[in-house]
PDB file of N, CA and C in Angstrom:
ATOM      1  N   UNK A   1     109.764 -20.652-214.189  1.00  0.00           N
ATOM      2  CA  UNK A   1     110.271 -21.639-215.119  1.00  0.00           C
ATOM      3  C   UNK A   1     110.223 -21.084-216.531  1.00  0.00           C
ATOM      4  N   UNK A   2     110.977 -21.692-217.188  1.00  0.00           N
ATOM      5  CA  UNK A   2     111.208 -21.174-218.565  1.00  0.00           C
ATOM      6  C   UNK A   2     110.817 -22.324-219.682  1.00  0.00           C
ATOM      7  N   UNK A   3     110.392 -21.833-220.652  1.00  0.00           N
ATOM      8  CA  UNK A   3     110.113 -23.134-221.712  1.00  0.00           C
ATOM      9  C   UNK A   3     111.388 -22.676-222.375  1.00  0.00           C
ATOM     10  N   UNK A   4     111.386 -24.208-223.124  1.00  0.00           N
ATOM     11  CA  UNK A   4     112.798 -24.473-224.245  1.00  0.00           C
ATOM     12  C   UNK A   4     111.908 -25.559-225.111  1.00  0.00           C
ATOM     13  N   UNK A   5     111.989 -25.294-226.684  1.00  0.00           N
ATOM     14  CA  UNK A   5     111.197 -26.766-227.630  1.00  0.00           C
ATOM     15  C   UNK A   5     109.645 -27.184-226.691  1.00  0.00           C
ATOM     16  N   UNK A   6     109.133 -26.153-225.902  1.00  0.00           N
ATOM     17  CA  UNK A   6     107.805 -26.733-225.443  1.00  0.00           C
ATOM     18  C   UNK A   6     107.964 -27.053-224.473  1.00  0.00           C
ATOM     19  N   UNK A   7     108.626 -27.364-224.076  1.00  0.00           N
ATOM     20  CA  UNK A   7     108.929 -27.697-222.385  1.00  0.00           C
ATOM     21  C   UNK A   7     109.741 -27.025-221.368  1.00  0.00           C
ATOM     22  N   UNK A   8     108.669 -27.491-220.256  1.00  0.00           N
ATOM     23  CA  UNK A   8     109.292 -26.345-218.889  1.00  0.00           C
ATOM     24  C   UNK A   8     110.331 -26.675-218.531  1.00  0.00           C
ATOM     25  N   UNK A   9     111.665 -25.918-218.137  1.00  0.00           N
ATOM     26  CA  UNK A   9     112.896 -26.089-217.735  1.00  0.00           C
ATOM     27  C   UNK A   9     113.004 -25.314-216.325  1.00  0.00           C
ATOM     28  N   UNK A  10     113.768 -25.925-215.407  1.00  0.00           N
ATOM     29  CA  UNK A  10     114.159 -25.234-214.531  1.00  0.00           C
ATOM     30  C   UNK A  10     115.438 -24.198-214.422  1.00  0.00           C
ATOM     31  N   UNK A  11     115.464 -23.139-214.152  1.00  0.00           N
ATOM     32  CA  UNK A  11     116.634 -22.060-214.504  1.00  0.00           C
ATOM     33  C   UNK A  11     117.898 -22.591-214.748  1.00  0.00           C
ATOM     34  N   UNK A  12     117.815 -23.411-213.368  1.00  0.00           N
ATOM     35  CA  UNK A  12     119.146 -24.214-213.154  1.00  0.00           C
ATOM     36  C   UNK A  12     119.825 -24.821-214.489  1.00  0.00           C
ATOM     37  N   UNK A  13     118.876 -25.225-215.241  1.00  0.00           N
ATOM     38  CA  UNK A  13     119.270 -26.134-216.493  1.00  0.00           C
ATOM     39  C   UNK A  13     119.083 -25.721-217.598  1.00  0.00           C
ATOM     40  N   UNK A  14     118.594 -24.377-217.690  1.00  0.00           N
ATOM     41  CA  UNK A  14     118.499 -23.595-219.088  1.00  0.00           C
ATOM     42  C   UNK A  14     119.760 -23.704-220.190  1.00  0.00           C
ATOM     43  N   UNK A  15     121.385 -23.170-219.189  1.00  0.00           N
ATOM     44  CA  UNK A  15     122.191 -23.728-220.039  1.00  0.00           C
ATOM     45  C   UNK A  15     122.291 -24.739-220.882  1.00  0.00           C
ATOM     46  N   UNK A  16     121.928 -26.329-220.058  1.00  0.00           N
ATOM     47  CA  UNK A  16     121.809 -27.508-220.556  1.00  0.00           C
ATOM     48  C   UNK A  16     121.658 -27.994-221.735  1.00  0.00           C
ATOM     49  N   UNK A  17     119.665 -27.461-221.301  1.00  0.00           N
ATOM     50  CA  UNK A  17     118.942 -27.776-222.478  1.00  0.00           C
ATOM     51  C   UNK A  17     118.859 -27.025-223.800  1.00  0.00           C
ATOM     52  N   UNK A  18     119.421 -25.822-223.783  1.00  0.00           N
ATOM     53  CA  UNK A  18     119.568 -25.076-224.803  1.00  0.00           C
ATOM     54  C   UNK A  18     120.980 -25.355-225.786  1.00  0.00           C
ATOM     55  N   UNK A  19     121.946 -26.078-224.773  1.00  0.00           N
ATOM     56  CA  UNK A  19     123.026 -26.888-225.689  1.00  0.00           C
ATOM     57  C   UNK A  19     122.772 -28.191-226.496  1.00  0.00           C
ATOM     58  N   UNK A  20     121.211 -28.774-225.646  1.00  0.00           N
ATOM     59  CA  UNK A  20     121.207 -29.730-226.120  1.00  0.00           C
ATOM     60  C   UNK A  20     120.114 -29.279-227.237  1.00  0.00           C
ATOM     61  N   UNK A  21     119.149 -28.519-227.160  1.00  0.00           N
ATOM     62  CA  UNK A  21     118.735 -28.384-228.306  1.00  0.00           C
ATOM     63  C   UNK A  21     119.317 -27.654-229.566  1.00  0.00           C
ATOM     64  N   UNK A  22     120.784 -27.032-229.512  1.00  0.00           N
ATOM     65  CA  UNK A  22     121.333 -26.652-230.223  1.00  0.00           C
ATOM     66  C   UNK A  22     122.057 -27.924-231.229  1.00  0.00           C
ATOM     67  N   UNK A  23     122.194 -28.669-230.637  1.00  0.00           N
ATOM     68  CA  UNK A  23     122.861 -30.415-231.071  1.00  0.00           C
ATOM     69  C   UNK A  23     122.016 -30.946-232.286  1.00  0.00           C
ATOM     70  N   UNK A  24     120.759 -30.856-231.089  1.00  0.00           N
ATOM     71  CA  UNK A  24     119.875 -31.372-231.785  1.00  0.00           C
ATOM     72  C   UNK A  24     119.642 -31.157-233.295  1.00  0.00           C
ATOM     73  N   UNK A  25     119.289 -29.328-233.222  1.00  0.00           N
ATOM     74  CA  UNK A  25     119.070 -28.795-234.502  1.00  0.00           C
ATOM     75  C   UNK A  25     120.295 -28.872-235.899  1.00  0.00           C
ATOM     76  N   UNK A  26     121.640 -28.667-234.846  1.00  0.00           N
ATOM     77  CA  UNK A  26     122.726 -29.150-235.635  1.00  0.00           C
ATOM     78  C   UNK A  26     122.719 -30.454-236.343  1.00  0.00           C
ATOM     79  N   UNK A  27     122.432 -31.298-235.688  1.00  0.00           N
ATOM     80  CA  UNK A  27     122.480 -32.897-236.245  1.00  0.00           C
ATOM     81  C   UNK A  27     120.916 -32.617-237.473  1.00  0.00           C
ATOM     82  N   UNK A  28     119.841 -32.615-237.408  1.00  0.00           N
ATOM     83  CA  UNK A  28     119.082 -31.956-238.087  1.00  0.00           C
ATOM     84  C   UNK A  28     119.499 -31.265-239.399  1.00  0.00           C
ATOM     85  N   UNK A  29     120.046 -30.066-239.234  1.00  0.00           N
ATOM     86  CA  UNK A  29     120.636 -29.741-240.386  1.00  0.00           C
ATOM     87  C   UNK A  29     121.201 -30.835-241.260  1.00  0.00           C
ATOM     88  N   UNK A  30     122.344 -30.987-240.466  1.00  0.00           N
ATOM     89  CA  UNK A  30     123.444 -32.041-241.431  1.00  0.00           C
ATOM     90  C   UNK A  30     122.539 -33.087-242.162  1.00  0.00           C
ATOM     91  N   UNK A  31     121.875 -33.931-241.622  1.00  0.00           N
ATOM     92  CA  UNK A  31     120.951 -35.140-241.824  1.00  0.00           C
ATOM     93  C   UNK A  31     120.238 -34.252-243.094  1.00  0.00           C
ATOM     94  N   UNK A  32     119.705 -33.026-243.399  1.00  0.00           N
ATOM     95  CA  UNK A  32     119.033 -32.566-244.073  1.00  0.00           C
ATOM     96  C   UNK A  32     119.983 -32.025-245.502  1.00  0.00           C
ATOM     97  N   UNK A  33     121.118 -31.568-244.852  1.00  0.00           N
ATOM     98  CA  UNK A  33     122.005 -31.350-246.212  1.00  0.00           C
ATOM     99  C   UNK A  33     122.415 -32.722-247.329  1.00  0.00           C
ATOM    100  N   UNK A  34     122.610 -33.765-246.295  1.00  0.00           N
ATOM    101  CA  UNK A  34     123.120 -34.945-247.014  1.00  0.00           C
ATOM    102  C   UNK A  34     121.559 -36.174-247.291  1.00  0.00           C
ATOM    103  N   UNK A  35     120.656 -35.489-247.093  1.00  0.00           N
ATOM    104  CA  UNK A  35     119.201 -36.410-247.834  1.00  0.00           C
ATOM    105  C   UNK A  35     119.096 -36.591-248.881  1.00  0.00           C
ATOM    106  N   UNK A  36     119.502 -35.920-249.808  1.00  0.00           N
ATOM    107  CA  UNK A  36     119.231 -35.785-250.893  1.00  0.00           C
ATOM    108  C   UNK A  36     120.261 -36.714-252.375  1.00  0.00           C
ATOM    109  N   UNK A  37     121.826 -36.708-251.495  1.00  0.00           N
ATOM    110  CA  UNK A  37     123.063 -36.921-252.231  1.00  0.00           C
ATOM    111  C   UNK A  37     122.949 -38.298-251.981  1.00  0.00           C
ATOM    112  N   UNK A  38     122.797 -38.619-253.792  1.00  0.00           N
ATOM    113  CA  UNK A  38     122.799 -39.987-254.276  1.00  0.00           C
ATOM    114  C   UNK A  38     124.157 -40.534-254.531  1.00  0.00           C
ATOM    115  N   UNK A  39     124.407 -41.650-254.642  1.00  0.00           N
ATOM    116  CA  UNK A  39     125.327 -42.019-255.333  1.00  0.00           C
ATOM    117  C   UNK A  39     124.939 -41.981-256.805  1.00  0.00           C
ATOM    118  N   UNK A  40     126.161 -41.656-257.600  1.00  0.00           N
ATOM    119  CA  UNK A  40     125.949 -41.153-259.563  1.00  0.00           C
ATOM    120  C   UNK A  40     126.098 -42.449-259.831  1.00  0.00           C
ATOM    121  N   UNK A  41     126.930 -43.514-259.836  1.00  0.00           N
ATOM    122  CA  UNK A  41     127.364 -44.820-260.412  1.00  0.00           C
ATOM    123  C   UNK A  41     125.763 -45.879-259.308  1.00  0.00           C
ATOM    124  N   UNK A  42     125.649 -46.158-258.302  1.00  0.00           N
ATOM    125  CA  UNK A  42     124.623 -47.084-257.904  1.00  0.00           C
ATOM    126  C   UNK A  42     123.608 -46.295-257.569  1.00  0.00           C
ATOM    127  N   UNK A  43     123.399 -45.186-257.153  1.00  0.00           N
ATOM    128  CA  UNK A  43     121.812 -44.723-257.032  1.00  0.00           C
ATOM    129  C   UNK A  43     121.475 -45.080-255.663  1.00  0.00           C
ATOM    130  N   UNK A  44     122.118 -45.326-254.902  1.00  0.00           N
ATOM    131  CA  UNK A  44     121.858 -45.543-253.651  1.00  0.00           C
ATOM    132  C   UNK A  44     122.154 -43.998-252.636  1.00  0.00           C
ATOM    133  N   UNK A  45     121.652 -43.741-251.113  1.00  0.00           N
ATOM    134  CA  UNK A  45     121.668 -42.351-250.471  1.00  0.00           C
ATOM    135  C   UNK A  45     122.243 -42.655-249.654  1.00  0.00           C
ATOM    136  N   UNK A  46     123.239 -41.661-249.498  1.00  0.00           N
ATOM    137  CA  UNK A  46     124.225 -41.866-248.226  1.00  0.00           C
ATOM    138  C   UNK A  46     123.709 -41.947-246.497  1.00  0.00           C
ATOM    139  N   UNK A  47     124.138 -41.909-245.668  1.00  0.00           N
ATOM    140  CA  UNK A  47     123.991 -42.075-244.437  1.00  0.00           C
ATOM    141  C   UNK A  47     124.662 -41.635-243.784  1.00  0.00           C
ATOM    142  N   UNK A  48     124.059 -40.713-242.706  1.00  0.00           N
ATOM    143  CA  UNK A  48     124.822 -39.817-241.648  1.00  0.00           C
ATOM    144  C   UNK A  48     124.134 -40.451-240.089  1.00  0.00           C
ATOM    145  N   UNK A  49     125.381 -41.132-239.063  1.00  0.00           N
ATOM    146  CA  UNK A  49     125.027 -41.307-238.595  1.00  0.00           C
ATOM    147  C   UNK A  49     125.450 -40.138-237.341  1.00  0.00           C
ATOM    148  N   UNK A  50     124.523 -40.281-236.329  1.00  0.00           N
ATOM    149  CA  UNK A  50     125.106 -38.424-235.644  1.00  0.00           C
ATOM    150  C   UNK A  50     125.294 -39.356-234.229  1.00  0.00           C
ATOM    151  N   UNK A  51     126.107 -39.031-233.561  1.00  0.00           N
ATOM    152  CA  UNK A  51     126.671 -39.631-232.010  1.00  0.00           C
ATOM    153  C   UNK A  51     126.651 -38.386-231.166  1.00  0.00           C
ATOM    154  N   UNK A  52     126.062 -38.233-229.727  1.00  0.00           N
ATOM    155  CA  UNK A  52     127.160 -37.430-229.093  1.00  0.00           C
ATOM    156  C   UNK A  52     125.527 -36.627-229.006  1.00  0.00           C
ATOM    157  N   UNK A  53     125.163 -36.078-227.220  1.00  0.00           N
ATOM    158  CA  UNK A  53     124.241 -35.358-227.109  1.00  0.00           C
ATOM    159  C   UNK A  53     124.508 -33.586-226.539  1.00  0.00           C
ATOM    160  N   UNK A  54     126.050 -32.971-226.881  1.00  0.00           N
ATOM    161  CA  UNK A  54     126.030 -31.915-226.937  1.00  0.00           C
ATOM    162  C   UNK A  54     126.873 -31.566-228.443  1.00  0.00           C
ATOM    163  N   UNK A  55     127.619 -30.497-228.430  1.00  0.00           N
ATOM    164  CA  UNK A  55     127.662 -29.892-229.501  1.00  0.00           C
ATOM    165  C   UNK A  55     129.232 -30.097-229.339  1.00  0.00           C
ATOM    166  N   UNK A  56     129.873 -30.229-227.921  1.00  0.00           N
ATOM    167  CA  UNK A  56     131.435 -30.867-227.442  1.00  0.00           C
ATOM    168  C   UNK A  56     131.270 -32.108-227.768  1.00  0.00           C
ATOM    169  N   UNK A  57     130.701 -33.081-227.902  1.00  0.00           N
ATOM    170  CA  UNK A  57     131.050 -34.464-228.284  1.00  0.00           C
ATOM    171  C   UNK A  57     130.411 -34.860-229.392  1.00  0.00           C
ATOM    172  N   UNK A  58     129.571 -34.171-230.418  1.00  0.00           N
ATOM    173  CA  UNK A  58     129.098 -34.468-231.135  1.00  0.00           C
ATOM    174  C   UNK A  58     129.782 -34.901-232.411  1.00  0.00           C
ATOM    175  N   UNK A  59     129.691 -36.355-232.765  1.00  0.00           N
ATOM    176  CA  UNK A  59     130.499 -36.824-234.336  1.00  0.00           C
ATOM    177  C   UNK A  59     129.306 -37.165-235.340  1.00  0.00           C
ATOM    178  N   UNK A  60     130.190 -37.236-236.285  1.00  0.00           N
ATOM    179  CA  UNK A  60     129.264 -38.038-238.087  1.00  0.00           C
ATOM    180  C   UNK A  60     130.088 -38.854-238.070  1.00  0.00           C
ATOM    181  N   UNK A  61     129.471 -39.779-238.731  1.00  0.00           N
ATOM    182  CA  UNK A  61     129.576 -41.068-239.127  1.00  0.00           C
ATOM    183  C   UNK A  61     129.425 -40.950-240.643  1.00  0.00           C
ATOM    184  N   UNK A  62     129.938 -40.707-241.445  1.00  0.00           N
ATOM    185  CA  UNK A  62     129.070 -41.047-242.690  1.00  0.00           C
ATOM    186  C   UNK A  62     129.110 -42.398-243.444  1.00  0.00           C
ATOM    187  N   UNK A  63     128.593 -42.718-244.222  1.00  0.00           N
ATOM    188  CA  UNK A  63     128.554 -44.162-244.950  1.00  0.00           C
ATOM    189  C   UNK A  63     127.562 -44.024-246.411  1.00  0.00           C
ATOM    190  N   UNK A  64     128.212 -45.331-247.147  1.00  0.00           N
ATOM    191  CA  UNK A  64     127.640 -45.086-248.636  1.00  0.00           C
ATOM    192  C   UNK A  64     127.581 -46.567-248.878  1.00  0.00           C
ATOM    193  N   UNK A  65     127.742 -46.598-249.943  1.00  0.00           N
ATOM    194  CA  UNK A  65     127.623 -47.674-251.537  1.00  0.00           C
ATOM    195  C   UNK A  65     129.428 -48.017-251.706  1.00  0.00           C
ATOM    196  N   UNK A  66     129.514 -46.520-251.803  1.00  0.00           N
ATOM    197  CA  UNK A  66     131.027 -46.885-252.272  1.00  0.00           C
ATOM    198  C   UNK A  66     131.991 -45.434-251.616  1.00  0.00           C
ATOM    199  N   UNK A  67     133.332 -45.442-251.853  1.00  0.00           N
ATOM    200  CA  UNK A  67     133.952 -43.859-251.373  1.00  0.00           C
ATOM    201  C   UNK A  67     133.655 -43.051-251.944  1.00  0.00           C
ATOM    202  N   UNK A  68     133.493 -42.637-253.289  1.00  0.00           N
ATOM    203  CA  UNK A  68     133.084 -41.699-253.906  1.00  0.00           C
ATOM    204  C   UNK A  68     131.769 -40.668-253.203  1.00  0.00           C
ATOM    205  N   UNK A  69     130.618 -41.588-253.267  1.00  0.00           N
ATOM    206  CA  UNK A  69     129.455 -40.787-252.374  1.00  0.00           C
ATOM    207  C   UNK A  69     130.200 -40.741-250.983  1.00  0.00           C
ATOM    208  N   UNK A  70     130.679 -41.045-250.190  1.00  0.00           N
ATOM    209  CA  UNK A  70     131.378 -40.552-248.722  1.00  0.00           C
ATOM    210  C   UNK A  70     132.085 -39.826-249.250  1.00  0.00           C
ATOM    211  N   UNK A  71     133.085 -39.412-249.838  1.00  0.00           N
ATOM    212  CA  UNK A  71     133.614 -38.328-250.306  1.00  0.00           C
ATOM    213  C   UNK A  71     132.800 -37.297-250.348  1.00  0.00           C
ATOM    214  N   UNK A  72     131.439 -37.079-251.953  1.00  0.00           N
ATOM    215  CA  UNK A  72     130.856 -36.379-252.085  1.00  0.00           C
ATOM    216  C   UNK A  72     130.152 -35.755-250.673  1.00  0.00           C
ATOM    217  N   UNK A  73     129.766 -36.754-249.854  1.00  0.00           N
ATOM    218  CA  UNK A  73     129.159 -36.058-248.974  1.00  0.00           C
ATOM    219  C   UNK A  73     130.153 -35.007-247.521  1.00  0.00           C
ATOM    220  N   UNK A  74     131.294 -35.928-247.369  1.00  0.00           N
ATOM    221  CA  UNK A  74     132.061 -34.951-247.007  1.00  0.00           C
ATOM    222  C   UNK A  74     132.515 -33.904-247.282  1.00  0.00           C
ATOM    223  N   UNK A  75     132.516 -33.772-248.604  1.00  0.00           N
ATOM    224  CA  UNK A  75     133.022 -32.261-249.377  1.00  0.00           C
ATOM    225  C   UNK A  75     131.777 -31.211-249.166  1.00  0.00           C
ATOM    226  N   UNK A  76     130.444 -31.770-249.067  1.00  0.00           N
ATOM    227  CA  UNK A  76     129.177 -31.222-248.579  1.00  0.00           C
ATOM    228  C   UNK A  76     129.453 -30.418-247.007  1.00  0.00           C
ATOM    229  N   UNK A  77     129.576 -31.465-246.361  1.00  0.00           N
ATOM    230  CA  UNK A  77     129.965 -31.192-245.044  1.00  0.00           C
ATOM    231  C   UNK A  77     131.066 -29.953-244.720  1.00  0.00           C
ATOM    232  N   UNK A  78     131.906 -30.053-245.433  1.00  0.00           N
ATOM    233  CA  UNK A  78     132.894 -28.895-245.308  1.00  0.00           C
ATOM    234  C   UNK A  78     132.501 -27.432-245.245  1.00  0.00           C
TER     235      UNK A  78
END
């Protein structure tokens, strides 16, 4: 057996779980790029919501205050 993130995997599923912890870390990132980006006019922090448990179905959601910060944060995203 093989570990993946601490846990034992069976061969069979190494592919799997290594897509899924690739997701994981992906969604991670993103969530970490857009923590920080305020809105300039209300001061409020955007929101990334992440769907989807491989890296083939995985979407954002983003959301704000107003378009401007969804903008800003999409232009992040790019």
């Amino acid at each position: 057996m093989s570990k993946t993130n601490g846990r034992r995997i069976r061969p069979n599923q190494i592919a799997s779980e290594l897509e899924k912890a690739m997701a994981q870390k992906a969604a991670e990132s993103i969530r970490n790029k857009v923590s920080h980006v305020r809105c300039r006019a209300h001061g409020q922090p955007a929101r990334v919501l992440v769907r989807g448990r491989s890296l083939k179905d995985m979407t954002f959601d983003v959301s704000g205050c107003c378009d401007e910060l969804i903008e800003e944060v999409k232009r992040k995203l790019r």
